[in-house]
Protein backbone atom coordinates (compact mmCIF):
# COMPACT_ATOMS: atom_id res chain seq x y z
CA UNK A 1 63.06 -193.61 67.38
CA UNK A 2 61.34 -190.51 67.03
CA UNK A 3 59.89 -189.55 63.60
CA UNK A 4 61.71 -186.25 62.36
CA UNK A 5 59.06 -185.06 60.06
CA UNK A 6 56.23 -185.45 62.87
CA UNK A 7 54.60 -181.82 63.22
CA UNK A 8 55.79 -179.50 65.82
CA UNK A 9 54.18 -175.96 66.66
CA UNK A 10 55.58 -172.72 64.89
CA UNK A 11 58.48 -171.36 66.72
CA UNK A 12 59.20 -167.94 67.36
CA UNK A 13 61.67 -165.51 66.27
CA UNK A 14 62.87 -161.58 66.53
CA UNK A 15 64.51 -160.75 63.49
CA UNK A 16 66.60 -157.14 63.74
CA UNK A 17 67.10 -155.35 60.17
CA UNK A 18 69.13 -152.40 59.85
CA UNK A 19 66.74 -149.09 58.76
CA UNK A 20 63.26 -148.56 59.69
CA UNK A 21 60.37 -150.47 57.20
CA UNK A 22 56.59 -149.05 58.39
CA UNK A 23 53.89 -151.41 58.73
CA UNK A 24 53.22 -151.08 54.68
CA UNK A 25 55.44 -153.65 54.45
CA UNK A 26 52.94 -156.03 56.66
CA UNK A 27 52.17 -157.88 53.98
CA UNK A 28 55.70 -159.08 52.76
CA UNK A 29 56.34 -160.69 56.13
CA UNK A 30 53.01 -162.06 56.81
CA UNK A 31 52.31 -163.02 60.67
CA UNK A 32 55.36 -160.95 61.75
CA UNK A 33 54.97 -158.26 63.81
CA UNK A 34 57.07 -155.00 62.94
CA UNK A 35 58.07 -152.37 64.89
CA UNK A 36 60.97 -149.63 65.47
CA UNK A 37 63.47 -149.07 67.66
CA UNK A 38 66.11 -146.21 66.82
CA UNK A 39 66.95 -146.68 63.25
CA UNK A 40 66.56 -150.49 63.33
CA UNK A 41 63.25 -152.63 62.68
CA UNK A 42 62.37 -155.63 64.49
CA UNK A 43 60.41 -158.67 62.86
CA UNK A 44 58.73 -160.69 65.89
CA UNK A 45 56.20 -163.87 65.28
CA UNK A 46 55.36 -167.51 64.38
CA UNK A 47 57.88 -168.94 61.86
CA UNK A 48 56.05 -172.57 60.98
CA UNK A 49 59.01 -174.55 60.09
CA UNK A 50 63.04 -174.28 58.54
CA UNK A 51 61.78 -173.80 55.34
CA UNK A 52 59.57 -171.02 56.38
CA UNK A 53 62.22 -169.50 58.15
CA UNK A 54 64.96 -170.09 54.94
CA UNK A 55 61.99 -168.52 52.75
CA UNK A 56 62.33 -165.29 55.23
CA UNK A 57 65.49 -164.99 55.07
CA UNK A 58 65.95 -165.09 51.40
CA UNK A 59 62.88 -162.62 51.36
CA UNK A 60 65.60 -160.48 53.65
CA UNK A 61 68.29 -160.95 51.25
CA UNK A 62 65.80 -160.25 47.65
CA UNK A 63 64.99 -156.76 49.71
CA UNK A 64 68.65 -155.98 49.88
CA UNK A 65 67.92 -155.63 53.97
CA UNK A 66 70.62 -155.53 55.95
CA UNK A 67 70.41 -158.74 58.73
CA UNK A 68 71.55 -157.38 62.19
CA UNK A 69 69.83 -160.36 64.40
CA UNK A 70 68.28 -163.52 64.35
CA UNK A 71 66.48 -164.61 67.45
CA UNK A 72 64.85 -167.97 68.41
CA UNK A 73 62.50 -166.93 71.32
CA UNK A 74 61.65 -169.61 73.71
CA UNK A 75 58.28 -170.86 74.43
CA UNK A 76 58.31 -169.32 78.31
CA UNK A 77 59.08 -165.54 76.68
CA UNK A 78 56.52 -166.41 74.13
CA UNK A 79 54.32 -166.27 76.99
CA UNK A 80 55.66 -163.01 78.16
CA UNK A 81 55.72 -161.07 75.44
């Protein structure tokens, strides 16, 4: 039986909000990357675990954001991108 608290490596996720947030808002997202494409913003990076990514989202949610996607990315396009 495997252990289910045993440490695994951050995963990866693209997060899409609707409107565009500049990189002022670095900060508030920590190791997520933010960009812009069209009127939409994109949130790419390391999420460390489900409570990390349940944090974000409520972060999302406090910021009256609009969610448009939520993206695990593989390992492989981790690689890629």
């Amino acid at each position: 039986m495997t252990n289910p608290h045993k440490y695994h490596a951050p995963v990866h996720y693209r997060i899409k909000l609707k409107g565009q947030l500049d990189h002022g808002w670095s900060d508030w997202f920590e190791e997520m990357a933010i960009s812009c494409e069209g009127g939409e913003t994109i949130l790419k990076g390391p999420v460390a675990d489900q409570a990390a990514l349940h944090g974000l989202l409520i972060l999302i949610r406090d910021l009256n954001l609009t969610l448009l996607l939520l993206e695990r990315i593989e390992s492989e396009q981790n690689d890629t991108q």
